[in-house]
PDB file of N, CA and C in Angstrom:
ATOM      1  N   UNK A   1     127.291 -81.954  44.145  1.00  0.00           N
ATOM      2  CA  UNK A   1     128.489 -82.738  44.419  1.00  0.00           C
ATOM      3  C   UNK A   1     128.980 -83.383  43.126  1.00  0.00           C
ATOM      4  N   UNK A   2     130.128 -83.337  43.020  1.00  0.00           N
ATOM      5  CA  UNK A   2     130.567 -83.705  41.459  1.00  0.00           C
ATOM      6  C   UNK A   2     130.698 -85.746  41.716  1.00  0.00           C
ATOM      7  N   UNK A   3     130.547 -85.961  40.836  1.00  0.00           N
ATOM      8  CA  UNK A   3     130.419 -87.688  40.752  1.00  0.00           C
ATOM      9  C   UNK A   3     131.764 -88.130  41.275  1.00  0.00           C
ATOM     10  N   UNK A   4     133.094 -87.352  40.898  1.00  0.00           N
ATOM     11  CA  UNK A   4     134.222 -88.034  41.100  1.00  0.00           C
ATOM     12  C   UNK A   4     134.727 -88.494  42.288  1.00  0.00           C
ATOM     13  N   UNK A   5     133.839 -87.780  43.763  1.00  0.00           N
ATOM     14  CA  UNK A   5     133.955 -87.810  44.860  1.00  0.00           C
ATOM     15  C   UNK A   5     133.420 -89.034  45.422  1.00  0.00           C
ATOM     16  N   UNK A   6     134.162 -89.429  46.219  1.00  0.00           N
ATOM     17  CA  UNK A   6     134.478 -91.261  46.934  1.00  0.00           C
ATOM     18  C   UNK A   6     132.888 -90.811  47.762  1.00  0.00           C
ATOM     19  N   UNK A   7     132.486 -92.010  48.262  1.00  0.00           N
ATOM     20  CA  UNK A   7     131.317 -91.980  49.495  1.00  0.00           C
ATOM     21  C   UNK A   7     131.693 -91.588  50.542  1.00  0.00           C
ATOM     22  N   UNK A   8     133.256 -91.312  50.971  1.00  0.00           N
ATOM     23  CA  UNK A   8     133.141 -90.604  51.995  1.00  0.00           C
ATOM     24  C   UNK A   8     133.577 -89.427  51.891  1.00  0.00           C
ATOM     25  N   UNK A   9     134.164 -88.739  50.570  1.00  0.00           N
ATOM     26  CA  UNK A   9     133.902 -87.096  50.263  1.00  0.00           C
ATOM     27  C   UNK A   9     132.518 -86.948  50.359  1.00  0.00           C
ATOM     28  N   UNK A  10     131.906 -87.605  49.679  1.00  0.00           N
ATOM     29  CA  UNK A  10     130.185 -86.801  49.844  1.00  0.00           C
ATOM     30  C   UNK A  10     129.613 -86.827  51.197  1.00  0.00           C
ATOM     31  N   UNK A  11     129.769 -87.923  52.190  1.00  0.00           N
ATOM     32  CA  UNK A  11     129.765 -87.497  53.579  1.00  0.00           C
ATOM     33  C   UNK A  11     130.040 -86.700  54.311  1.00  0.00           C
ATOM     34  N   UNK A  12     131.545 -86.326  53.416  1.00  0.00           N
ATOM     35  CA  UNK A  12     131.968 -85.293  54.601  1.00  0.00           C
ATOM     36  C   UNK A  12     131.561 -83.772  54.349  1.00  0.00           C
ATOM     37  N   UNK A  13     131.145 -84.058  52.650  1.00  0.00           N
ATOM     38  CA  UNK A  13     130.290 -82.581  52.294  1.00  0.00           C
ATOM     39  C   UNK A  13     129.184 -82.629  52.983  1.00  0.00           C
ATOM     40  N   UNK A  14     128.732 -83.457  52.947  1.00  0.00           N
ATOM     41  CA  UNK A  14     126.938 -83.427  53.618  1.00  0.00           C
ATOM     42  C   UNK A  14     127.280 -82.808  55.030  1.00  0.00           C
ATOM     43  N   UNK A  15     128.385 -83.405  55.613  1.00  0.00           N
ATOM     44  CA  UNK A  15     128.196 -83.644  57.050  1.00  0.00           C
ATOM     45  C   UNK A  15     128.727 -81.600  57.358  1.00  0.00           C
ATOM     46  N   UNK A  16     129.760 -81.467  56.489  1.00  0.00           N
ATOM     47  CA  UNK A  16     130.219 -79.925  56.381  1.00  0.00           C
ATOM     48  C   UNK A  16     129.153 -78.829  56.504  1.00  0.00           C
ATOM     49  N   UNK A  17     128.413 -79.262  55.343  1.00  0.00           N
ATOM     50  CA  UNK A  17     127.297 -78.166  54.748  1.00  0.00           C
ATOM     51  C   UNK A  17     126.374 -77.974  55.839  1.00  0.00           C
ATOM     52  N   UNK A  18     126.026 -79.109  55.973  1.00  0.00           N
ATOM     53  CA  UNK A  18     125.277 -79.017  57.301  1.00  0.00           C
ATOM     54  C   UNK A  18     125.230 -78.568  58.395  1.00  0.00           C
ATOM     55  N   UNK A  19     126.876 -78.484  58.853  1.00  0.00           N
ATOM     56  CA  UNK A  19     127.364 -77.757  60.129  1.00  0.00           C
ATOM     57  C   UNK A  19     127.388 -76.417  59.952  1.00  0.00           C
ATOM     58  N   UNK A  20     127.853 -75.991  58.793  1.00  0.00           N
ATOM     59  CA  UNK A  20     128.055 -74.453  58.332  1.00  0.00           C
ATOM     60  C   UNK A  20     126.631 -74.133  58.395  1.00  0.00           C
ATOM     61  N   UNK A  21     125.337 -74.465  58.266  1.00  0.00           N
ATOM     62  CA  UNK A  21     124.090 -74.108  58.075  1.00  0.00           C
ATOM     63  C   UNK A  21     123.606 -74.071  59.586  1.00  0.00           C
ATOM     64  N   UNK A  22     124.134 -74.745  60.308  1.00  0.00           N
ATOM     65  CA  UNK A  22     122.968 -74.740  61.507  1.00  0.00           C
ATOM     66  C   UNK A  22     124.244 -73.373  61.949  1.00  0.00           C
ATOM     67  N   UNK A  23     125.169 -73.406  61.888  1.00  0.00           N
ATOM     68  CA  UNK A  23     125.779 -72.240  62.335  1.00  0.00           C
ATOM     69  C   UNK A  23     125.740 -70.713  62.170  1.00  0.00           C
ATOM     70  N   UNK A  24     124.891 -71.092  60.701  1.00  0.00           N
ATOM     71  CA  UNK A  24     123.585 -69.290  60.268  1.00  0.00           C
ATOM     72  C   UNK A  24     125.013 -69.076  58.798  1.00  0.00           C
ATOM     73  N   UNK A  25     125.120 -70.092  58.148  1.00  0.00           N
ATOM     74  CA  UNK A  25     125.712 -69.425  57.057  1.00  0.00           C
ATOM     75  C   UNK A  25     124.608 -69.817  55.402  1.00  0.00           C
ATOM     76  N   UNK A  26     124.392 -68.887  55.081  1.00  0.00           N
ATOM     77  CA  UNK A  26     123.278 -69.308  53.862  1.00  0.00           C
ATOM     78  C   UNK A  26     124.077 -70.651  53.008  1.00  0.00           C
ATOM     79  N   UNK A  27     122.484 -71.338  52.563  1.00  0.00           N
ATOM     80  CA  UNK A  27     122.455 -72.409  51.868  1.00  0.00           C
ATOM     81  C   UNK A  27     124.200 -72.446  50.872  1.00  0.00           C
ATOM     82  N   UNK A  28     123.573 -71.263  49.982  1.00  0.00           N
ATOM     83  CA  UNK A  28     125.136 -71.245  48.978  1.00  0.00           C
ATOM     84  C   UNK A  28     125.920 -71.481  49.683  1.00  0.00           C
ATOM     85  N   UNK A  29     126.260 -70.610  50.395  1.00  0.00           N
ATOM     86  CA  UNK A  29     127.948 -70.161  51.752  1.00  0.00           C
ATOM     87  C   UNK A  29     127.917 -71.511  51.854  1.00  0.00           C
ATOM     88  N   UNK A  30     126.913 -72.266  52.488  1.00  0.00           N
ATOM     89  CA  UNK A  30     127.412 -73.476  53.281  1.00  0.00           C
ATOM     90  C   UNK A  30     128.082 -74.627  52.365  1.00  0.00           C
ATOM     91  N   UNK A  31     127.235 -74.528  51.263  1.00  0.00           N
ATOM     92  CA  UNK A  31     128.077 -75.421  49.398  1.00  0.00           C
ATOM     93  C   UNK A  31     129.060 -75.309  50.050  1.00  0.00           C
ATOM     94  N   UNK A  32     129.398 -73.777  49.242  1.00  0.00           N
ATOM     95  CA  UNK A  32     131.030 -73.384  49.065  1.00  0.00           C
ATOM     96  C   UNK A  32     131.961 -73.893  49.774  1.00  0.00           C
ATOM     97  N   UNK A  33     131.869 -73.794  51.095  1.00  0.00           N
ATOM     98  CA  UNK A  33     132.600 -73.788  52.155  1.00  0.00           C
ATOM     99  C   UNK A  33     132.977 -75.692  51.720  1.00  0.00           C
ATOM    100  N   UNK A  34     131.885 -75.847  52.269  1.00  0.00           N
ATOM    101  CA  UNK A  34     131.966 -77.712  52.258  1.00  0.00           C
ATOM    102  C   UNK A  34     132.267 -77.950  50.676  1.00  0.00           C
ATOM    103  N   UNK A  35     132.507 -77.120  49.840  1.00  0.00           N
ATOM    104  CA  UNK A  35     133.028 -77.858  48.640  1.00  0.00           C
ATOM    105  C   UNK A  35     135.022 -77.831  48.868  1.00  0.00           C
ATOM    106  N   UNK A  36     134.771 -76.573  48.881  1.00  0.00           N
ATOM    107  CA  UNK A  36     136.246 -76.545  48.959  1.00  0.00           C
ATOM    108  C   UNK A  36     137.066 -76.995  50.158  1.00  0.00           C
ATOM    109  N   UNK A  37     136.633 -76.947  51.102  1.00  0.00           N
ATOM    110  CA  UNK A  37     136.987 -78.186  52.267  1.00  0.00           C
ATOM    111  C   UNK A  37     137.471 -79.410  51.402  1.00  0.00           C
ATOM    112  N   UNK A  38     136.335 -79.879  51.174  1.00  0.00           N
ATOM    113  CA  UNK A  38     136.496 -81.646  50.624  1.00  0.00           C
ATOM    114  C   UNK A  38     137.407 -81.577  49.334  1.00  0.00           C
ATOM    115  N   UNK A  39     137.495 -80.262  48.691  1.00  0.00           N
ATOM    116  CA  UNK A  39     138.320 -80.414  47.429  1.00  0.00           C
ATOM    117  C   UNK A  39     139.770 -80.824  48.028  1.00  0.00           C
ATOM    118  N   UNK A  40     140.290 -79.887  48.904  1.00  0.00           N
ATOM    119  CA  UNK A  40     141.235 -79.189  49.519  1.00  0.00           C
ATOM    120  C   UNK A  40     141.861 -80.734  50.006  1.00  0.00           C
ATOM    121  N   UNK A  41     141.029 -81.198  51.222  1.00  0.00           N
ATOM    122  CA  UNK A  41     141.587 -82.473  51.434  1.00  0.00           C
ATOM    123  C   UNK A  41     141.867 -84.149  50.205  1.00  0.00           C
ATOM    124  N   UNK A  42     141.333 -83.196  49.446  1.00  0.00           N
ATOM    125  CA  UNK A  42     141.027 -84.584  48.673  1.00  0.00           C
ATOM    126  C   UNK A  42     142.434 -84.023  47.615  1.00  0.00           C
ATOM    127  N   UNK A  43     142.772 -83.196  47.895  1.00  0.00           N
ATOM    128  CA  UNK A  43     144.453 -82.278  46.903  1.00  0.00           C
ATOM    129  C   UNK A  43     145.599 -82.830  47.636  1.00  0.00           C
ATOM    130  N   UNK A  44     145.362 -82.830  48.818  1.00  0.00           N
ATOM    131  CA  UNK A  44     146.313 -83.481  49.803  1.00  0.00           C
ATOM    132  C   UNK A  44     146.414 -84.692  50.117  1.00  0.00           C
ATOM    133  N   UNK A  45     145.404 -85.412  49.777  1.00  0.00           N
ATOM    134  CA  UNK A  45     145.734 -86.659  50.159  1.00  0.00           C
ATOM    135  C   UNK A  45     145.967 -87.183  48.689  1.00  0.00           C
ATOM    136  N   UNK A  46     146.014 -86.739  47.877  1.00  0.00           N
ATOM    137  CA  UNK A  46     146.224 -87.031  46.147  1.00  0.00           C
ATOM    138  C   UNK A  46     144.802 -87.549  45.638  1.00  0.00           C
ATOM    139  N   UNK A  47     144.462 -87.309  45.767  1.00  0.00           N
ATOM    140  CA  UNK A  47     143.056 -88.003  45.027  1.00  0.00           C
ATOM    141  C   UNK A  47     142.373 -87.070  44.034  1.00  0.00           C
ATOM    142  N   UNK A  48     142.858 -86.162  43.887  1.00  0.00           N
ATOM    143  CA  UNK A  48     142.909 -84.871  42.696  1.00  0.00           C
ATOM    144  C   UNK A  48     143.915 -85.110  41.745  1.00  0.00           C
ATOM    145  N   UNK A  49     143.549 -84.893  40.207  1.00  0.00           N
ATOM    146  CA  UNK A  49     144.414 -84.636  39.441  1.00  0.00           C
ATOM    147  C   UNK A  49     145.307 -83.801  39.299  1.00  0.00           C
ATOM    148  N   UNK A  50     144.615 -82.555  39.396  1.00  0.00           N
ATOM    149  CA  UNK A  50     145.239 -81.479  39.491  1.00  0.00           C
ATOM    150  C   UNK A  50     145.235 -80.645  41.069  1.00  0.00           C
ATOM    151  N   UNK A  51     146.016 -79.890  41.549  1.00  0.00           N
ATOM    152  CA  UNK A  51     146.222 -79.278  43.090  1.00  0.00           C
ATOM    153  C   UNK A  51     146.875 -77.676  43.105  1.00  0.00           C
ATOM    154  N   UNK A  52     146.472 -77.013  43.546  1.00  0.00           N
ATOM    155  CA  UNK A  52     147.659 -75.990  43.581  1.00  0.00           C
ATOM    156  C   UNK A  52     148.437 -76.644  44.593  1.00  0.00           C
ATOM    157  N   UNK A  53     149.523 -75.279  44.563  1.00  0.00           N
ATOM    158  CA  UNK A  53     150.633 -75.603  45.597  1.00  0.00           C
ATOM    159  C   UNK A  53     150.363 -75.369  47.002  1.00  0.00           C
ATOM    160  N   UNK A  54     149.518 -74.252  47.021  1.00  0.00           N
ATOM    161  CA  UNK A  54     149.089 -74.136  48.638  1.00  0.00           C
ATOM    162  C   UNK A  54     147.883 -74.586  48.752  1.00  0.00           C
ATOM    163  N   UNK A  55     147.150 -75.578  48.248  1.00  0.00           N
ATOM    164  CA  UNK A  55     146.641 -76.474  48.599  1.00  0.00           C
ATOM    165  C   UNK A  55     147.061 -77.743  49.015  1.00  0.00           C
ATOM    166  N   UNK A  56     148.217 -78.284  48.636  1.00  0.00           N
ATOM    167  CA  UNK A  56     148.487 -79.591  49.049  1.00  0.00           C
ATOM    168  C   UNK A  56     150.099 -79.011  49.953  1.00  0.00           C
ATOM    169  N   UNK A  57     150.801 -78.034  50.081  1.00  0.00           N
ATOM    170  CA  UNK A  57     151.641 -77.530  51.198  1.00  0.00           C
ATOM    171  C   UNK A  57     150.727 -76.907  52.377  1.00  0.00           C
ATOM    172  N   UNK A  58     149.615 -76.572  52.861  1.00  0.00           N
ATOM    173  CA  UNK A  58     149.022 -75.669  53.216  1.00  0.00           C
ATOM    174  C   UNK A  58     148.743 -76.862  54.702  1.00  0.00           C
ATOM    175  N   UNK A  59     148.573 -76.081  55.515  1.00  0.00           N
ATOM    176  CA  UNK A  59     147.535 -76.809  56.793  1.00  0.00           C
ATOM    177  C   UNK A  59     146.611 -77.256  56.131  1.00  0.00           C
ATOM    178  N   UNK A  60     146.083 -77.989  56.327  1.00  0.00           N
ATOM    179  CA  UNK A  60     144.196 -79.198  56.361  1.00  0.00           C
ATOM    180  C   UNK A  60     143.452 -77.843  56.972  1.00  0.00           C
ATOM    181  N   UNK A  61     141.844 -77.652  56.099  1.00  0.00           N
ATOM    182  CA  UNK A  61     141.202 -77.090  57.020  1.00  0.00           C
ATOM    183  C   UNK A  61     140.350 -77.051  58.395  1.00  0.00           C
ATOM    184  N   UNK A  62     140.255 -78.583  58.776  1.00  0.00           N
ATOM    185  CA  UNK A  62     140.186 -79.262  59.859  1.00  0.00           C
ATOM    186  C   UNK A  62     141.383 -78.445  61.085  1.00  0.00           C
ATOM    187  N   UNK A  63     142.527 -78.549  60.478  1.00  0.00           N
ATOM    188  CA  UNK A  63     143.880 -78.411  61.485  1.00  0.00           C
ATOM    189  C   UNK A  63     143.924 -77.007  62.102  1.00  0.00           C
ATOM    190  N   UNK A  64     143.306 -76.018  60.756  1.00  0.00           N
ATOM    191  CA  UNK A  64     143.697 -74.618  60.342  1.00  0.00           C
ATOM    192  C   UNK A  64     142.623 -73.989  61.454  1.00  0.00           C
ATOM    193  N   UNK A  65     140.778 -74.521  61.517  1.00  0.00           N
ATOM    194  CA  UNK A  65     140.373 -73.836  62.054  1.00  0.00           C
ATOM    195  C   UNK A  65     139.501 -72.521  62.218  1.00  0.00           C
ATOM    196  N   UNK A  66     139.651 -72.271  60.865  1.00  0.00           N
ATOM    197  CA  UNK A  66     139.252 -70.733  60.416  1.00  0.00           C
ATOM    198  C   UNK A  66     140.614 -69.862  60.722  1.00  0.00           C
ATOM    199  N   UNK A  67     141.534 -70.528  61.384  1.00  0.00           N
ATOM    200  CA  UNK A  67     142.558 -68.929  61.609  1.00  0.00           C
ATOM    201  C   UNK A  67     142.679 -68.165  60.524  1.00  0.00           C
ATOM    202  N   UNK A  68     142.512 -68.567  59.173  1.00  0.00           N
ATOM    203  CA  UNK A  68     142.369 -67.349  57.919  1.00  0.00           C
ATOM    204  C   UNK A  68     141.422 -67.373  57.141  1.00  0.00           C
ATOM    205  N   UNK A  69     139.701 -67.349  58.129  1.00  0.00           N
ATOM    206  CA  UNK A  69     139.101 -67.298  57.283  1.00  0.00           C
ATOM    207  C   UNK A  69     139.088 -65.892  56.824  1.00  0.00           C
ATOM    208  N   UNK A  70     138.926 -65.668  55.940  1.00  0.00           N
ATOM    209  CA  UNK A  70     138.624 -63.834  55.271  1.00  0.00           C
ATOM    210  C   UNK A  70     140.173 -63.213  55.859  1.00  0.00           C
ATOM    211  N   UNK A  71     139.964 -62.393  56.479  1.00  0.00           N
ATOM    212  CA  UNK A  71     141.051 -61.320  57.078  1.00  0.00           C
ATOM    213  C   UNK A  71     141.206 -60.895  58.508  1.00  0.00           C
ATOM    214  N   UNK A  72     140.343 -62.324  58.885  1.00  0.00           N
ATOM    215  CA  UNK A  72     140.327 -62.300  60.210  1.00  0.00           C
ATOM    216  C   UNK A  72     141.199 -63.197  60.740  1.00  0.00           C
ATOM    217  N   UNK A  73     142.069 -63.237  62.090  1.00  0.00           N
ATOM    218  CA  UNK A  73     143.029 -64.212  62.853  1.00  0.00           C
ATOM    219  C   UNK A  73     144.209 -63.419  62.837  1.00  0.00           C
ATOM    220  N   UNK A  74     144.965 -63.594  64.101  1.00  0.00           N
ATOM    221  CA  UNK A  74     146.168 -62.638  64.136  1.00  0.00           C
ATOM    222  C   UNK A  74     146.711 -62.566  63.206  1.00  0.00           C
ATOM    223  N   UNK A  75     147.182 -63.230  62.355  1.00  0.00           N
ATOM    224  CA  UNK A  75     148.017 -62.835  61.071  1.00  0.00           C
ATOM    225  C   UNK A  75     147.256 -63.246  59.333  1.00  0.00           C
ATOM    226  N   UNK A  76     145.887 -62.933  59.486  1.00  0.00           N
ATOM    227  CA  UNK A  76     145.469 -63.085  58.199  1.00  0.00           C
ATOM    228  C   UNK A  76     145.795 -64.191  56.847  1.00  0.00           C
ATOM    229  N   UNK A  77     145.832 -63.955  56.053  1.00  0.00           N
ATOM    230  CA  UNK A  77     146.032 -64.559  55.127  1.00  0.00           C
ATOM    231  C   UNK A  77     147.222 -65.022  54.706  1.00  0.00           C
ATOM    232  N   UNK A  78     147.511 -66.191  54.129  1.00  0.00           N
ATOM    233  CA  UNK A  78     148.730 -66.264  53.875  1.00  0.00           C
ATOM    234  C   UNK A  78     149.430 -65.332  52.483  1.00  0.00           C
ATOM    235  N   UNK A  79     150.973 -65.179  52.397  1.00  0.00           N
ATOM    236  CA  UNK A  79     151.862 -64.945  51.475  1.00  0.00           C
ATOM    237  C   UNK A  79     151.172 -65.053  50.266  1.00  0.00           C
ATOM    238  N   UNK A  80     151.021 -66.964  49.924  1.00  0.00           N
ATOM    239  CA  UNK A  80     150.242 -67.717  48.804  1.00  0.00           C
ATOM    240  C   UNK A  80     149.571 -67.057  48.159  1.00  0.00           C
ATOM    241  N   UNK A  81     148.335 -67.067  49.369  1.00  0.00           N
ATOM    242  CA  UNK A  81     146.964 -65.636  48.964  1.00  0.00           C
ATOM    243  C   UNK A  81     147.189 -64.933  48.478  1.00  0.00           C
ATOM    244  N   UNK A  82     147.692 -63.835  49.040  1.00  0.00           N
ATOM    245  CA  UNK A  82     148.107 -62.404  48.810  1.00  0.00           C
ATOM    246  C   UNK A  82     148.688 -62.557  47.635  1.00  0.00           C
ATOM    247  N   UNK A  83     149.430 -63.390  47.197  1.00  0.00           N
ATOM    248  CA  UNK A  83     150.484 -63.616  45.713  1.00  0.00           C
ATOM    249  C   UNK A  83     149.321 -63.778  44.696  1.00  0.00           C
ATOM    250  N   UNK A  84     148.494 -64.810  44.986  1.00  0.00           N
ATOM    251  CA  UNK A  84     147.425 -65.132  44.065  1.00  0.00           C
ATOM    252  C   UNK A  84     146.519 -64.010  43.664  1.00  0.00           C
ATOM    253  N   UNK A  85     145.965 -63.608  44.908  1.00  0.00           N
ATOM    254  CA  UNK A  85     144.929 -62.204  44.516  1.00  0.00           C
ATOM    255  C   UNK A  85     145.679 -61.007  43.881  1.00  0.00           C
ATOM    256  N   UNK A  86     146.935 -61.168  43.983  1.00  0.00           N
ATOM    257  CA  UNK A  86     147.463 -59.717  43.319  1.00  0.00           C
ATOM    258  C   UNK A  86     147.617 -60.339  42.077  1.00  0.00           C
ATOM    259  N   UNK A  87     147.674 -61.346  41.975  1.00  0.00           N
ATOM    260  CA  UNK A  87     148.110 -61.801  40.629  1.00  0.00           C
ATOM    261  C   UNK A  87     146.715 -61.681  39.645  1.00  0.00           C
ATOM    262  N   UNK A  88     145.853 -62.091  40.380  1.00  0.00           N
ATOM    263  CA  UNK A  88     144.482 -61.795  40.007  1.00  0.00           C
ATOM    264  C   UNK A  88     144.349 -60.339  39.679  1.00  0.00           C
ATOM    265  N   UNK A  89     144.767 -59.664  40.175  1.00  0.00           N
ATOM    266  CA  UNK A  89     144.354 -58.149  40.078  1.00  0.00           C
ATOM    267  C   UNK A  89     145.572 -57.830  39.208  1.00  0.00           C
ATOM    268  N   UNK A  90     146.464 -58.077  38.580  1.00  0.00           N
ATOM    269  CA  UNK A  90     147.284 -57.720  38.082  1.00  0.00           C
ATOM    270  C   UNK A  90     148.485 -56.680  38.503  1.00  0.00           C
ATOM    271  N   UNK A  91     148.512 -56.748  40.064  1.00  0.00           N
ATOM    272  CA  UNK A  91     149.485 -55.730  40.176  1.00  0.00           C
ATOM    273  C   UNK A  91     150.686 -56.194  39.920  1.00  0.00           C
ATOM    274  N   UNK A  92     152.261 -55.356  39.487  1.00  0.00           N
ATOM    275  CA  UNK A  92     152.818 -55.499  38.647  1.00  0.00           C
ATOM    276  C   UNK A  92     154.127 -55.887  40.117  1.00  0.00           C
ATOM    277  N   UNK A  93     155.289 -56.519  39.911  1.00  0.00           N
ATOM    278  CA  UNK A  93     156.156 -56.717  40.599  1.00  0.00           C
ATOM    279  C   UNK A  93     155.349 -57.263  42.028  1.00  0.00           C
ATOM    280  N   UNK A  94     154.945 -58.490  41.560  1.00  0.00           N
ATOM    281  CA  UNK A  94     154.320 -59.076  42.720  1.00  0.00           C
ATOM    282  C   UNK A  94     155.089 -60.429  43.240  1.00  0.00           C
ATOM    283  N   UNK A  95     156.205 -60.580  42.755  1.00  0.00           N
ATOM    284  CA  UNK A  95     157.205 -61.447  42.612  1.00  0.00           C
ATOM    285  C   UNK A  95     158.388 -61.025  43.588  1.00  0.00           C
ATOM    286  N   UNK A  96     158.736 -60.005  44.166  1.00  0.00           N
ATOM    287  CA  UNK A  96     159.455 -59.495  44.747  1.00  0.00           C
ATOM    288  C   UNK A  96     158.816 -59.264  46.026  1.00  0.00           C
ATOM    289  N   UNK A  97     157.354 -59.295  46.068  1.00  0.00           N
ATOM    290  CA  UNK A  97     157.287 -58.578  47.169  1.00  0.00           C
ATOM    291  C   UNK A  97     157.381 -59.532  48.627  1.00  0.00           C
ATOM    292  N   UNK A  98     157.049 -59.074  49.607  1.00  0.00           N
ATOM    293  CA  UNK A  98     156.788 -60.160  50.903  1.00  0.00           C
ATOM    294  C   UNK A  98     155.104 -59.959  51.401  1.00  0.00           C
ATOM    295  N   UNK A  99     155.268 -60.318  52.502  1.00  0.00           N
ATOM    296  CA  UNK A  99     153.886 -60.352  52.632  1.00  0.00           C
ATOM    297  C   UNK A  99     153.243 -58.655  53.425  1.00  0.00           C
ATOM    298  N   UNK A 100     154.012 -58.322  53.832  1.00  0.00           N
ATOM    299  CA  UNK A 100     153.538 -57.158  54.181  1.00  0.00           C
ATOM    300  C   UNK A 100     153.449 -55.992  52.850  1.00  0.00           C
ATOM    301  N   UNK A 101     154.577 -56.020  51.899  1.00  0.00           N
ATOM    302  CA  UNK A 101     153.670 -55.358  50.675  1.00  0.00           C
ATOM    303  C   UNK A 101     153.148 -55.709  49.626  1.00  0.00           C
ATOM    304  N   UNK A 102     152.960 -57.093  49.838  1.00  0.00           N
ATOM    305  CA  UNK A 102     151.606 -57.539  49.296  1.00  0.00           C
ATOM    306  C   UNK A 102     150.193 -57.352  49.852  1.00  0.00           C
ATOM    307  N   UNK A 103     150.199 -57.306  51.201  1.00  0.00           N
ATOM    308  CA  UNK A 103     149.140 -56.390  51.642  1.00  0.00           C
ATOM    309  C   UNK A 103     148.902 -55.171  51.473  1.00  0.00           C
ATOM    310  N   UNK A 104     149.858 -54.252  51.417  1.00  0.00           N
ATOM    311  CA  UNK A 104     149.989 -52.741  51.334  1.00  0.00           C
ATOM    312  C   UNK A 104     149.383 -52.624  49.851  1.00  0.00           C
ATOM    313  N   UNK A 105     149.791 -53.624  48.609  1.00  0.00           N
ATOM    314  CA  UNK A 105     150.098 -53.335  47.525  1.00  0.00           C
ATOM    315  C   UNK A 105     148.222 -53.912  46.837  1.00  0.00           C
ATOM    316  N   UNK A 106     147.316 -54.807  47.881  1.00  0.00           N
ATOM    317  CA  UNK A 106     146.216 -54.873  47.500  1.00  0.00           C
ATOM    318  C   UNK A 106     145.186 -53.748  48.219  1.00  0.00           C
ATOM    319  N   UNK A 107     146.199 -53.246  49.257  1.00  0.00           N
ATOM    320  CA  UNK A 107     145.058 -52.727  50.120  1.00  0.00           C
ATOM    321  C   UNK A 107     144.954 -51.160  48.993  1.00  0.00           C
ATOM    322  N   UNK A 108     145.929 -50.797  48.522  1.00  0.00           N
ATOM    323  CA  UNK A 108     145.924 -49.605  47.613  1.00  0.00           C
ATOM    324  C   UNK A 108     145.424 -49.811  46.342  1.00  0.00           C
ATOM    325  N   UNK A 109     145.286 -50.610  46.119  1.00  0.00           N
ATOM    326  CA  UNK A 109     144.684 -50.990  44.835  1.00  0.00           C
ATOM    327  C   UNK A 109     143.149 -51.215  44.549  1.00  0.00           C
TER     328      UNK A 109
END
């Protein structure tokens, strides 16, 4: 847990990690999860210096639910995502696209 986090970010990591673990997700997984949770809310409520944009426009992951965890939930991942990971991957005219060939355009890649 990084120091910068209030006593009740580290609660709510503890209290996260913990839930993700009795639920059968390994030690790491369960970090992760409960890190970026608490980052996420802590982007939105300003208590971060820095934020992306679909972190502090985005649903709370409390609100969200898992509806996008991975590539699972009727409509997957958001736009954001898809923009980011292609951007990550470098595909080219990723600025134009929408979200359906931004899917098309990672799934071929």
């Amino acid at each position: 847990m990084p120091k910068q986090w209030s006593d009740k970010r580290e609660r709510q990591y503890e209290h996260i990690k913990d839930s993700e673990k009795n639920q059968g997700a390994s030690t790491k997984r369960a970090k992760e999860i409960a890190a970026r949770t608490v980052n996420k809310n802590r982007a939105q409520s300003g208590e971060s210096k820095t934020a992306s944009r679909s972190s502090v426009k985005d649903k709370s992951p409390q609100s969200r639910g898992g509806q996008r965890s991975g590539r699972s939930g009727p409509k997957g991942r958001t736009r954001d995502q898809l923009y980011n990971e292609a951007r990550r991957r470098g595909i080219e005219g990723r600025s134009k696209m929408n979200k359906s060939q931004l899917e098309k355009a990672l799934a071929d890649k």
